[in-house]
C-alpha atoms as a PDB file:
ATOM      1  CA  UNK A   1     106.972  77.586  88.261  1.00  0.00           C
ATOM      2  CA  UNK A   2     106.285  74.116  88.245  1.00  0.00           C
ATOM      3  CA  UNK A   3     107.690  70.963  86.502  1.00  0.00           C
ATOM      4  CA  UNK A   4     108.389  66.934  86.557  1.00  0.00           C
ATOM      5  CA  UNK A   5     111.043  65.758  87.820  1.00  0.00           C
ATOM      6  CA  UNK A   6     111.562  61.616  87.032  1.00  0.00           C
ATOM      7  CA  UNK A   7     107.388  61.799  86.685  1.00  0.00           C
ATOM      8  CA  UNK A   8     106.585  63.863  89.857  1.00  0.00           C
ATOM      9  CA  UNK A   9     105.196  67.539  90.431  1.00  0.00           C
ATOM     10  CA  UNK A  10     107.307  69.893  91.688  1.00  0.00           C
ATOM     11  CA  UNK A  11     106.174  73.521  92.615  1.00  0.00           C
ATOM     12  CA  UNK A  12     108.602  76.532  93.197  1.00  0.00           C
ATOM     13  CA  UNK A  13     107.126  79.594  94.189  1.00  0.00           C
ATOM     14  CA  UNK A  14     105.713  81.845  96.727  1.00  0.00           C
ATOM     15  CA  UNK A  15     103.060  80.342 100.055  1.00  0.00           C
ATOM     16  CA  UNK A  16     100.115  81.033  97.853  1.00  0.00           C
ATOM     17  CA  UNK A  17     101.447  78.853  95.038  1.00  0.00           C
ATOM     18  CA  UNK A  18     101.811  75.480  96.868  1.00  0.00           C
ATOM     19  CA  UNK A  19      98.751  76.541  99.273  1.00  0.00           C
ATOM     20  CA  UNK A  20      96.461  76.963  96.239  1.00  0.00           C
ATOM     21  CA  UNK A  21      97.288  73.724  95.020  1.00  0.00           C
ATOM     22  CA  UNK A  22      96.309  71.676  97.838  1.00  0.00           C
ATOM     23  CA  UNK A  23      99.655  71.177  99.151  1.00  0.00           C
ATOM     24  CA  UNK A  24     100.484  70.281 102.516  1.00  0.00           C
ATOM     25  CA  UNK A  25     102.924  73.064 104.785  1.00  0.00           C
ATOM     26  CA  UNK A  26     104.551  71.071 107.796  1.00  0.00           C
ATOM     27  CA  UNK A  27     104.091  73.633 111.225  1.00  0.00           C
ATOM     28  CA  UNK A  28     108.433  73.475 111.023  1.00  0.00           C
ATOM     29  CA  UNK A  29     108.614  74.969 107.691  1.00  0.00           C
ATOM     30  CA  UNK A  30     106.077  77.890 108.424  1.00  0.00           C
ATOM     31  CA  UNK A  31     107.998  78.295 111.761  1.00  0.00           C
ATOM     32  CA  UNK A  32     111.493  78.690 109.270  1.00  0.00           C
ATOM     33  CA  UNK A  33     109.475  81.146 106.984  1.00  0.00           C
ATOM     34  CA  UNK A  34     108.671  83.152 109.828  1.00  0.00           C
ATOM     35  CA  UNK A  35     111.986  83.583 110.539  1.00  0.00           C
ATOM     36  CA  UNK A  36     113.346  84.332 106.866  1.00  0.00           C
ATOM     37  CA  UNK A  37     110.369  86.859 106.801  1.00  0.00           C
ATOM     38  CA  UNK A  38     111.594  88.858 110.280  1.00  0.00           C
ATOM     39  CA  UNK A  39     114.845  89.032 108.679  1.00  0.00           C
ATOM     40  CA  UNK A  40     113.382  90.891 105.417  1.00  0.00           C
ATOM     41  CA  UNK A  41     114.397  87.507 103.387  1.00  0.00           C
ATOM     42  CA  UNK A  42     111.648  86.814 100.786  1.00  0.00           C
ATOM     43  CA  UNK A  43     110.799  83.092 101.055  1.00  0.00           C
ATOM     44  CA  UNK A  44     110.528  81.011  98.137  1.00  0.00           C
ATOM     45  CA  UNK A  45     108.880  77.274  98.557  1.00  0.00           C
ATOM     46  CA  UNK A  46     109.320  73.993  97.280  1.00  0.00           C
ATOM     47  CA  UNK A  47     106.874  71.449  97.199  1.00  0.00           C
ATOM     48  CA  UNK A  48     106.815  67.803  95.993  1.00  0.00           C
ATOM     49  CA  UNK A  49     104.002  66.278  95.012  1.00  0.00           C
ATOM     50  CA  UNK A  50     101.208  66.722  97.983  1.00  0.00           C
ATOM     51  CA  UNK A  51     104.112  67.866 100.017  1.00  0.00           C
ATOM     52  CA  UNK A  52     106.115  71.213 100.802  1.00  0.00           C
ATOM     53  CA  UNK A  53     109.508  69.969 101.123  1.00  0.00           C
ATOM     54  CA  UNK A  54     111.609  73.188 101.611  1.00  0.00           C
ATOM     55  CA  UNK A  55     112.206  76.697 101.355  1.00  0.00           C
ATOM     56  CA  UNK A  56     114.422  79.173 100.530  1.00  0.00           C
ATOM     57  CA  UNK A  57     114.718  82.178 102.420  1.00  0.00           C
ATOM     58  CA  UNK A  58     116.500  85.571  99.873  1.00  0.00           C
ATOM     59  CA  UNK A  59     117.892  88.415 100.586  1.00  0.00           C
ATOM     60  CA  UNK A  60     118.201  91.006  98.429  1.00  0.00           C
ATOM     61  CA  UNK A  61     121.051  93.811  99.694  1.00  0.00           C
ATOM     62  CA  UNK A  62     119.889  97.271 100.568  1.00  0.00           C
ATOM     63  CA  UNK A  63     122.068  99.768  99.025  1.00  0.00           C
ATOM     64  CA  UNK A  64     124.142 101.879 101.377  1.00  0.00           C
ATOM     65  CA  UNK A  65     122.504 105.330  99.455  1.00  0.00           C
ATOM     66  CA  UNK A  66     119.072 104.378  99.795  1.00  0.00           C
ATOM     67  CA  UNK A  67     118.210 105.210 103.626  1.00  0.00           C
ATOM     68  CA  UNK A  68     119.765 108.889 102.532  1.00  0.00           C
ATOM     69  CA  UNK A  69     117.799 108.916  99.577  1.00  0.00           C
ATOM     70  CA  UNK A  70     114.483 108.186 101.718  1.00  0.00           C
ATOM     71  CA  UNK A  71     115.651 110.394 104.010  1.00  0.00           C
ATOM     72  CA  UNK A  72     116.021 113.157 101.182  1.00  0.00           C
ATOM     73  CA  UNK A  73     112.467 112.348  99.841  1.00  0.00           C
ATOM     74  CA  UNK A  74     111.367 113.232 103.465  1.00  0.00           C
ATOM     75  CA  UNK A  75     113.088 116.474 103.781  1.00  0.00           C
ATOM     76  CA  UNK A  76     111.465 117.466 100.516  1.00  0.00           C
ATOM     77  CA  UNK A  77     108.337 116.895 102.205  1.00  0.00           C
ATOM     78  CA  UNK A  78     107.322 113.735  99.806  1.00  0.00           C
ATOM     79  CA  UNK A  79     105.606 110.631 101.106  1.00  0.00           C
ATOM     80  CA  UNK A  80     107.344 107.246 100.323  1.00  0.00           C
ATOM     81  CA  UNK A  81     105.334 104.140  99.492  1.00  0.00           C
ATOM     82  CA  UNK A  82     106.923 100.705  98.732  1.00  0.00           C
ATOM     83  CA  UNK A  83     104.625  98.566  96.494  1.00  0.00           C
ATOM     84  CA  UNK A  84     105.858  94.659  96.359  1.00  0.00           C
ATOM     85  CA  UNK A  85     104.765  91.068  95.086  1.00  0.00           C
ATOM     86  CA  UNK A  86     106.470  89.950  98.305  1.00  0.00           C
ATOM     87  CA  UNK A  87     105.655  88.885 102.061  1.00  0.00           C
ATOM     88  CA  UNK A  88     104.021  91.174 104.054  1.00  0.00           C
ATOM     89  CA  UNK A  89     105.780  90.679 106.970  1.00  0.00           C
ATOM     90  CA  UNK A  90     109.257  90.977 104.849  1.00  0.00           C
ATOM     91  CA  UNK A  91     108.320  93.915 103.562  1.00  0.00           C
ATOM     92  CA  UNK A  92     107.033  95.423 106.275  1.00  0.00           C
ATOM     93  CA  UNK A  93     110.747  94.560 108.149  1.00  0.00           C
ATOM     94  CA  UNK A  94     112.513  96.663 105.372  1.00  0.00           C
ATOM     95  CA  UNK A  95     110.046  99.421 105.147  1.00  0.00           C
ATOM     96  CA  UNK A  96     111.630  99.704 109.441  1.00  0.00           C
ATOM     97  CA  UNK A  97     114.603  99.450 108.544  1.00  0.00           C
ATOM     98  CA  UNK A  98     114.280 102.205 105.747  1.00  0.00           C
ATOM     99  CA  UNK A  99     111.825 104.490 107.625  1.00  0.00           C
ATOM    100  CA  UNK A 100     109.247 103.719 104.184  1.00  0.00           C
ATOM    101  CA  UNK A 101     106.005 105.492 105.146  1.00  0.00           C
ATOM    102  CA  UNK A 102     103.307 102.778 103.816  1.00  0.00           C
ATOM    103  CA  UNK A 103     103.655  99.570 102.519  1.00  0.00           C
ATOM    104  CA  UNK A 104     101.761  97.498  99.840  1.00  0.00           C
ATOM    105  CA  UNK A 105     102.717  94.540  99.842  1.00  0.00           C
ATOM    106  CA  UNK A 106     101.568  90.947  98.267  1.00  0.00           C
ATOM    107  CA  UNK A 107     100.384  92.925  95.259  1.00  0.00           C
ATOM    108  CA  UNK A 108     100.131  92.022  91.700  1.00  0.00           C
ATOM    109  CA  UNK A 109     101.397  93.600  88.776  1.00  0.00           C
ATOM    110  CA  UNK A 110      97.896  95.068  87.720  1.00  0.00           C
ATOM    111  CA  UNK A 111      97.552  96.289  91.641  1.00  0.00           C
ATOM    112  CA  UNK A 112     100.887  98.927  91.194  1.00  0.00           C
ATOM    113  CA  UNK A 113      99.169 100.224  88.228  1.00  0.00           C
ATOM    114  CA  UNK A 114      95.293 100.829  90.001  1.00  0.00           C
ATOM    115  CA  UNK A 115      97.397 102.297  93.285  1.00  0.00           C
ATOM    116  CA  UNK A 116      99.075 105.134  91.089  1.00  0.00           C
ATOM    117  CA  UNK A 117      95.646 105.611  89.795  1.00  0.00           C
ATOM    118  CA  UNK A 118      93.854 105.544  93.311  1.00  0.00           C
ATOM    119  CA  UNK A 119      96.379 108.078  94.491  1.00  0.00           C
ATOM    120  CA  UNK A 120      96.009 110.457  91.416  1.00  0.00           C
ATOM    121  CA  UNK A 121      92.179 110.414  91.840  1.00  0.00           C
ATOM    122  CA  UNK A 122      92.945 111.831  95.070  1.00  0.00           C
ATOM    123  CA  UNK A 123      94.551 114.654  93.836  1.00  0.00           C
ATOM    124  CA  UNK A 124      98.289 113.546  94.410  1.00  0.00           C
ATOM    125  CA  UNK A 125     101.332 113.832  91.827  1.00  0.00           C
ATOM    126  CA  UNK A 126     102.312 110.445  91.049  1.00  0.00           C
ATOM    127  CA  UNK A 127     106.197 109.304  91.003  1.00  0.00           C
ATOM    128  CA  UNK A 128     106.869 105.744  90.457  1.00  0.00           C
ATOM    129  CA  UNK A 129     110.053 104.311  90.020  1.00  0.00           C
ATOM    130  CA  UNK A 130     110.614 100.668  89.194  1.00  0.00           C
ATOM    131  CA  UNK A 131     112.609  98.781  86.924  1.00  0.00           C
ATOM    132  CA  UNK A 132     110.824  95.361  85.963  1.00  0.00           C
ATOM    133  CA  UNK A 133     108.940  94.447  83.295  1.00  0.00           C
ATOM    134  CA  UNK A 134     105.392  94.426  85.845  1.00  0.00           C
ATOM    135  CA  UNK A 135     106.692  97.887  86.194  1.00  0.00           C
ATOM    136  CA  UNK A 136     105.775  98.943  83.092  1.00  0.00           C
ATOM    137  CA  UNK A 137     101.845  99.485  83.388  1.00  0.00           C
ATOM    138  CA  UNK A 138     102.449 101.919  86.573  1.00  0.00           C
ATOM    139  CA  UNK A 139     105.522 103.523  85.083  1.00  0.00           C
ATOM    140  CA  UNK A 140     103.391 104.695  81.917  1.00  0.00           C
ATOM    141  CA  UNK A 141     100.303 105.594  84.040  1.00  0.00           C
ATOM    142  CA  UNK A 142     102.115 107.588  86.695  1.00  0.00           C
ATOM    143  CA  UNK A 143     102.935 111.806  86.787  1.00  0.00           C
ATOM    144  CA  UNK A 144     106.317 110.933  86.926  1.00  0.00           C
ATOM    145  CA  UNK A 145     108.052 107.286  86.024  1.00  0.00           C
ATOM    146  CA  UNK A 146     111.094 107.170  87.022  1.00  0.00           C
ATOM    147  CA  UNK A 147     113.318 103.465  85.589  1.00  0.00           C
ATOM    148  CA  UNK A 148     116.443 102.054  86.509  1.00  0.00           C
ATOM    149  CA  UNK A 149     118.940 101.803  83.507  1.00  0.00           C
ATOM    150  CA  UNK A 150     120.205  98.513  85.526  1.00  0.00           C
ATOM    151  CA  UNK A 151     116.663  97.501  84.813  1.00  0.00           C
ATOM    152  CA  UNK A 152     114.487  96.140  81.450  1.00  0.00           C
ATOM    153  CA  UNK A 153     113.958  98.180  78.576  1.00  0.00           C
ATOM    154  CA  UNK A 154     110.148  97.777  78.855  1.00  0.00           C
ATOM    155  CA  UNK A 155     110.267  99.615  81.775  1.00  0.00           C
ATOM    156  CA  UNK A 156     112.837 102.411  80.483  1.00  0.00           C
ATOM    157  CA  UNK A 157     110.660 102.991  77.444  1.00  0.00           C
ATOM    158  CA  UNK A 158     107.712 103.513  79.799  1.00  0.00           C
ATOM    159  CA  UNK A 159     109.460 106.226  82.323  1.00  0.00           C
ATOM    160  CA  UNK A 160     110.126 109.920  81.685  1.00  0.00           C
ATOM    161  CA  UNK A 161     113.023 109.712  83.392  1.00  0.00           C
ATOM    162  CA  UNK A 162     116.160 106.820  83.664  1.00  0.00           C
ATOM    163  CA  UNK A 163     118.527 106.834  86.076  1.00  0.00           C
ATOM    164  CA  UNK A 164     121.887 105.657  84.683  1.00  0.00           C
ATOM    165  CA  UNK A 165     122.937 104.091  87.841  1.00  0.00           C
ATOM    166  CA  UNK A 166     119.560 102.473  88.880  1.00  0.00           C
ATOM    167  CA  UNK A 167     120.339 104.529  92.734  1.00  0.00           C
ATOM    168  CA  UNK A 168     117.439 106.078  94.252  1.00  0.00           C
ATOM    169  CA  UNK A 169     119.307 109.016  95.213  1.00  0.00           C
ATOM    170  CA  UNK A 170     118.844 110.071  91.525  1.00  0.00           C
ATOM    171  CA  UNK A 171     115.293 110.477  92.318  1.00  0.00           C
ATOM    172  CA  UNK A 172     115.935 113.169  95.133  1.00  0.00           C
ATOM    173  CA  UNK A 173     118.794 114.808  92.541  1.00  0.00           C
ATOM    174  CA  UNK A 174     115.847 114.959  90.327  1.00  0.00           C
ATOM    175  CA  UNK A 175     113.566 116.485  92.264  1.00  0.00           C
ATOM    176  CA  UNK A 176     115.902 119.545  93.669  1.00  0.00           C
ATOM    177  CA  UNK A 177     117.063 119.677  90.066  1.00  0.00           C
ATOM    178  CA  UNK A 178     113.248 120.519  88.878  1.00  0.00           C
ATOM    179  CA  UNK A 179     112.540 122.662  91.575  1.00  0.00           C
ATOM    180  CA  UNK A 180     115.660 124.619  91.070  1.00  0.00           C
ATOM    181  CA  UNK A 181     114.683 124.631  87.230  1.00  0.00           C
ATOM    182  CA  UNK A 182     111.262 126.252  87.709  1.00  0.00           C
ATOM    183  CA  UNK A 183     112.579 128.457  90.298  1.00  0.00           C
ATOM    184  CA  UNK A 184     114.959 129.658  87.875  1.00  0.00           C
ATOM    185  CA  UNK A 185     112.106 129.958  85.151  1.00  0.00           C
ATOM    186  CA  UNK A 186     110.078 132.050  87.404  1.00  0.00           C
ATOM    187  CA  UNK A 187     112.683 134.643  87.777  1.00  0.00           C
ATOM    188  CA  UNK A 188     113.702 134.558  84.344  1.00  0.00           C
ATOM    189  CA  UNK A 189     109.815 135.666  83.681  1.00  0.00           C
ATOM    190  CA  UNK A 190     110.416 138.218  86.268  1.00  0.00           C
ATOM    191  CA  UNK A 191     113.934 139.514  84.767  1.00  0.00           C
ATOM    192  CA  UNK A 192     111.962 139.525  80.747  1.00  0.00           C
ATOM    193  CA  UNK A 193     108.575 141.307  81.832  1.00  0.00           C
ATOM    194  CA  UNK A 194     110.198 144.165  84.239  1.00  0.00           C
ATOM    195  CA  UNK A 195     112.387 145.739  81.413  1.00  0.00           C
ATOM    196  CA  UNK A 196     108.978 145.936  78.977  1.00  0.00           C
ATOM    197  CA  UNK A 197     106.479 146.904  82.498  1.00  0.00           C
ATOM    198  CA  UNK A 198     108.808 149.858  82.924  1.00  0.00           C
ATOM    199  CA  UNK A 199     109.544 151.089  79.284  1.00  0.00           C
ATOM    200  CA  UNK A 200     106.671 150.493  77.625  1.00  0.00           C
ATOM    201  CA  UNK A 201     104.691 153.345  79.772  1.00  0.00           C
ATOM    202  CA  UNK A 202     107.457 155.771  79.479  1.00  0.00           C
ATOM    203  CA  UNK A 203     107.678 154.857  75.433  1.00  0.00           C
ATOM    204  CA  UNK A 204     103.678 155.679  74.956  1.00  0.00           C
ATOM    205  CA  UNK A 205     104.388 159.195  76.785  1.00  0.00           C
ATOM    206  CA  UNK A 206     102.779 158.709  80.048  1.00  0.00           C
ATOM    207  CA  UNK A 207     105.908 160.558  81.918  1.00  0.00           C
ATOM    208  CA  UNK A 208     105.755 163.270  79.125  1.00  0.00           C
ATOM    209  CA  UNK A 209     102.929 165.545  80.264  1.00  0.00           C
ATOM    210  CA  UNK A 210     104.760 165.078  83.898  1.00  0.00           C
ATOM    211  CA  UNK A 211     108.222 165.926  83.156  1.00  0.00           C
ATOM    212  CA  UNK A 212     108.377 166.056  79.408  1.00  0.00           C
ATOM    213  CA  UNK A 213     110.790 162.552  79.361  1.00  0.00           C
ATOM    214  CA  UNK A 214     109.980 160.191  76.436  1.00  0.00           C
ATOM    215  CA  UNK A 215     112.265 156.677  76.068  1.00  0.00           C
ATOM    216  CA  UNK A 216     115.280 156.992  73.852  1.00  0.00           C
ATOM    217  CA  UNK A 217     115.577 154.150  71.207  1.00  0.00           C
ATOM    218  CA  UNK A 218     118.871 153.630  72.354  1.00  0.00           C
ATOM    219  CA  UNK A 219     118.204 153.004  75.689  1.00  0.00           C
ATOM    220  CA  UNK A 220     115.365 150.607  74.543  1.00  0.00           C
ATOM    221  CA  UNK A 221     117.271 148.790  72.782  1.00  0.00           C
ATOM    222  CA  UNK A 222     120.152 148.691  75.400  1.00  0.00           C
ATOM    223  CA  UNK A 223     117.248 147.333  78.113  1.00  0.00           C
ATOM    224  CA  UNK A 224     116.081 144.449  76.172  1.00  0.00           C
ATOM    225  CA  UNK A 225     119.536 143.650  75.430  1.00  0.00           C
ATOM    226  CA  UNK A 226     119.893 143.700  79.360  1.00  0.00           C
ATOM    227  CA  UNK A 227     116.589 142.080  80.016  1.00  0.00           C
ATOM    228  CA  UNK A 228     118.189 138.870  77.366  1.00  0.00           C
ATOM    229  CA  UNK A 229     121.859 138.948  79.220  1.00  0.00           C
ATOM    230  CA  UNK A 230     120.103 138.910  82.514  1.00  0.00           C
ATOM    231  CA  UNK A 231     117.671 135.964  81.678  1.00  0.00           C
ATOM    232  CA  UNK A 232     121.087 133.931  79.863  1.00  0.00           C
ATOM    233  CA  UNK A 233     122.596 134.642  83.065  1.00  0.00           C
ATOM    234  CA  UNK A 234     120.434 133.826  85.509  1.00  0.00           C
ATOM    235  CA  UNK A 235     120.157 130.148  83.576  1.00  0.00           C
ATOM    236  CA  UNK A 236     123.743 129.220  83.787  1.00  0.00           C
ATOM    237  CA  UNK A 237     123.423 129.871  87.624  1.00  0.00           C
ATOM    238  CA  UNK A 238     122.078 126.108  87.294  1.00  0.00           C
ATOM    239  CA  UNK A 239     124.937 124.679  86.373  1.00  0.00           C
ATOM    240  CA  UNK A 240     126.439 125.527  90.225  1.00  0.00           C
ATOM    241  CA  UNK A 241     123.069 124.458  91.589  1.00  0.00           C
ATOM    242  CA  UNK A 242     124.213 121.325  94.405  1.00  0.00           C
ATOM    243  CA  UNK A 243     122.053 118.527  93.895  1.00  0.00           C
END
């Protein structure tokens, strides 16, 4: 941003911002930067007039659940990519410290939303979680968006899913919770196909000419009773799935 204060320009805003402008960066304040940016602090600048004048170096907090959530995410054999409008080099010092596999950094809204598409014309599945409203355009374009309710509703609208919490260890929750979920589907097919792959031959007579046995009604109707019960079940077994 950039404003007048008592008649003179005053710029507030990332290296490029000043730098594009023509403003001059004293060797002591990029030495300072440097030093912000090693830290993982995200440097804002302050220029006045011709002149950069300051910084400030910010730190945003990493939550104590996010190195297990990465660490989750790993386990479940996904890759982890950080995409971010800041610093390299401070991004780069958190993706360490996190144990992030590749980092984008310096990128612009529009750039989150052409790297989900670059990775899904590669053949990947897509999940991007973000909660800003720059978000939004990858959000709606990836396989999965995933928003933080602590974030803006632009971004919420555009995600499948929300976490309540806005903590990233709802995103490894989610995926054992979906993998448990189509596990379960898969022998649910299993448990309503077997009952009619077994009775339906003996119900046409193929066992007759054999051994004379045709299928009783009751008993058919007593199996696909089972075959419901068993698939009801076997879907409540979810609720005791550990996540």
């Amino acid at each position: 941003m950039q404003g007048k204060i008592q008649g003179e320009l005053v710029r507030v805003g990332k290296e490029k911002f000043p730098r594009e402008a023509g403003v001059s960066i004293p060797d002591a304040l990029l030495q300072q930067a440097q030093v912000f940016q090693e830290k993982a602090q995200t440097v804002v600048w302050l220029a006045q007039g011709n002149q950069a004048v300051g910084l400030l170096g910010i730190a945003d907090p990493i939550k104590d659940t996010t190195r297990e959530a990465i660490k989750a995410l790993h386990d479940l054999g996904i890759k982890v990519i950080m995409c971010t409008g800041d610093n390299r080099k401070t991004a780069e010092a958190v993706a360490r410290e996190l144990g992030i596999d590749e980092v984008r950094a310096e990128v612009m809204p529009q750039d989150k939303h052409d790297i989900v598409k670059q990775f899904k014309q590669q053949g990947a599945v897509v999940a991007m979680a973000g909660d800003g409203i720059n978000d939004a355009p990858a959000l709606a374009a990836a396989d999965v968006g995933v928003a933080m309710g602590t974030g803006t509703d632009v971004a919420i609208e555009s995600a499948g899913i929300t976490l309540v919490k806005g903590d990233l260890m709802g995103i490894a929750k989610a995926f054992h919770l979906s993998r448990a979920v189509m596990r379960n589907i898969r022998q649910n097919l299993f448990f309503a196909f077997i009952y009619n792959a077994l009775g339906i031959p003996v119900a046409a007579g193929v066992l007759y000419p054999l051994i004379r046995l045709l299928l009783n009604p009751m008993i058919a109707g007593a199996a696909m009773s089972f075959s419901s019960v068993s698939v009801v079940g076997n879907a409540l077994r979810l609720r005791k799935t550990r996540l």
